[in-house]
C-alpha atoms as a PDB file:
ATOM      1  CA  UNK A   1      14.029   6.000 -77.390  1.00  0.00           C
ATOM      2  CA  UNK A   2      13.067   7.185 -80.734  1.00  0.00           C
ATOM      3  CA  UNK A   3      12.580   4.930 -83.520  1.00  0.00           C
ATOM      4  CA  UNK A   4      15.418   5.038 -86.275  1.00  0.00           C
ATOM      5  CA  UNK A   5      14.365   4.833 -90.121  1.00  0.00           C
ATOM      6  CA  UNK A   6      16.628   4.404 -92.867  1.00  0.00           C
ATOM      7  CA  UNK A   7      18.581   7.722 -93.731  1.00  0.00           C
ATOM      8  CA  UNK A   8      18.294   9.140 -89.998  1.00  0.00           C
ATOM      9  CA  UNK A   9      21.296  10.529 -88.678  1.00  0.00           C
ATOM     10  CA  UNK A  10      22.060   8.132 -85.695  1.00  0.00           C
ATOM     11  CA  UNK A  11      22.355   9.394 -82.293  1.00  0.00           C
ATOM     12  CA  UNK A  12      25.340   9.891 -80.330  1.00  0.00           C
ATOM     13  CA  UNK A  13      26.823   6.475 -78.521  1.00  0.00           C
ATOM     14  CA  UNK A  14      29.775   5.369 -76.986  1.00  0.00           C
ATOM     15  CA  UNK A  15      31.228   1.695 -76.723  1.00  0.00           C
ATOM     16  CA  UNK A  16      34.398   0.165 -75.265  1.00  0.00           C
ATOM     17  CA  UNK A  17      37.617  -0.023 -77.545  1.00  0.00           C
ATOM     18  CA  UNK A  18      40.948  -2.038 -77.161  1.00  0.00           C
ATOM     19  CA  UNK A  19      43.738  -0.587 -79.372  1.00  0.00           C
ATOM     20  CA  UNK A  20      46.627  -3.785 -79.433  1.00  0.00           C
ATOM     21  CA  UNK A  21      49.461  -1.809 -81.173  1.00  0.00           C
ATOM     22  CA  UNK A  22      51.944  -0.725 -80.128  1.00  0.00           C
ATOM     23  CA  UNK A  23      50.416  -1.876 -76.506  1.00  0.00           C
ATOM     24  CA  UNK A  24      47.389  -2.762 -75.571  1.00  0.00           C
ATOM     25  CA  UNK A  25      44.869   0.420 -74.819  1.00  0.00           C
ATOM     26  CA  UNK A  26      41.849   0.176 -73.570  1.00  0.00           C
ATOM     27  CA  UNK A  27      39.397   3.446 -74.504  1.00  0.00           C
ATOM     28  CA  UNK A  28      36.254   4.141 -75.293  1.00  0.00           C
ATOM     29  CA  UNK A  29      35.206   5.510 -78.671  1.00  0.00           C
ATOM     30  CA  UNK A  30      32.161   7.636 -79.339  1.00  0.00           C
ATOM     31  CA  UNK A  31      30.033   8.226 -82.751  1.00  0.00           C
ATOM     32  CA  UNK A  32      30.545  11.963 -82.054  1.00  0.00           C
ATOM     33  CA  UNK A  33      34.780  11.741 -83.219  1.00  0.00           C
ATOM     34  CA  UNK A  34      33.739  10.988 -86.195  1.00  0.00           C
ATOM     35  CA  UNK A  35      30.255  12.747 -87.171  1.00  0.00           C
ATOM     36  CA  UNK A  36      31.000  14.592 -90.339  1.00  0.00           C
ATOM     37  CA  UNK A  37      35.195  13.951 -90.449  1.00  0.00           C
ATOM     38  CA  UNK A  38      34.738  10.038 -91.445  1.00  0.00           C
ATOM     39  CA  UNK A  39      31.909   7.417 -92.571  1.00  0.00           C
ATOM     40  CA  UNK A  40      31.311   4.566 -89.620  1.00  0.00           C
ATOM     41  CA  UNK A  41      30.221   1.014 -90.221  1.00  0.00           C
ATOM     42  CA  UNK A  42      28.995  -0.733 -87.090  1.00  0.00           C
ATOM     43  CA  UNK A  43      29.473  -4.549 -87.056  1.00  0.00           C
ATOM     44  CA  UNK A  44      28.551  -7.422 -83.869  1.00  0.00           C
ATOM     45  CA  UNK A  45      30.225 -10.368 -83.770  1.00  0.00           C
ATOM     46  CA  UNK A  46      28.189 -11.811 -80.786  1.00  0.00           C
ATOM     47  CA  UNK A  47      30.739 -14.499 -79.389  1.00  0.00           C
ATOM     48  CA  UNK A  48      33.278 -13.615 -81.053  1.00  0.00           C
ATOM     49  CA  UNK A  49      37.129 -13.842 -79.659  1.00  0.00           C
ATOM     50  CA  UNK A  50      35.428 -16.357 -76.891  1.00  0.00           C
ATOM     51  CA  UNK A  51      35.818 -20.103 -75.812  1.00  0.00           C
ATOM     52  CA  UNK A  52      32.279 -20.535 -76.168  1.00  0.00           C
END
């Protein structure tokens, strides 16, 4: 893996998605649907949602 420096483009990823409205989806959602249509801000919650 390449190492990433501020103002690289970042590569292509996919990660799992749940849409809850109107029912609950599951998909997956990849950088690539957005690359040059919308700007994408990436946040972890580690734990988050969970009993722990």
């Amino acid at each position: 893996m390449a190492e990433l420096h501020v103002g690289d483009a970042a590569p292509d990823f996919a990660v799992p998605g749940v849409i809850t409205k109107p029912e609950v989806q599951r998909i997956e959602v990849k950088l690539s649907d957005y690359r040059g249509r919308k700007n994408v801000v990436l946040a972890f919650h580690p734990f988050a949602f969970t009993a722990t």
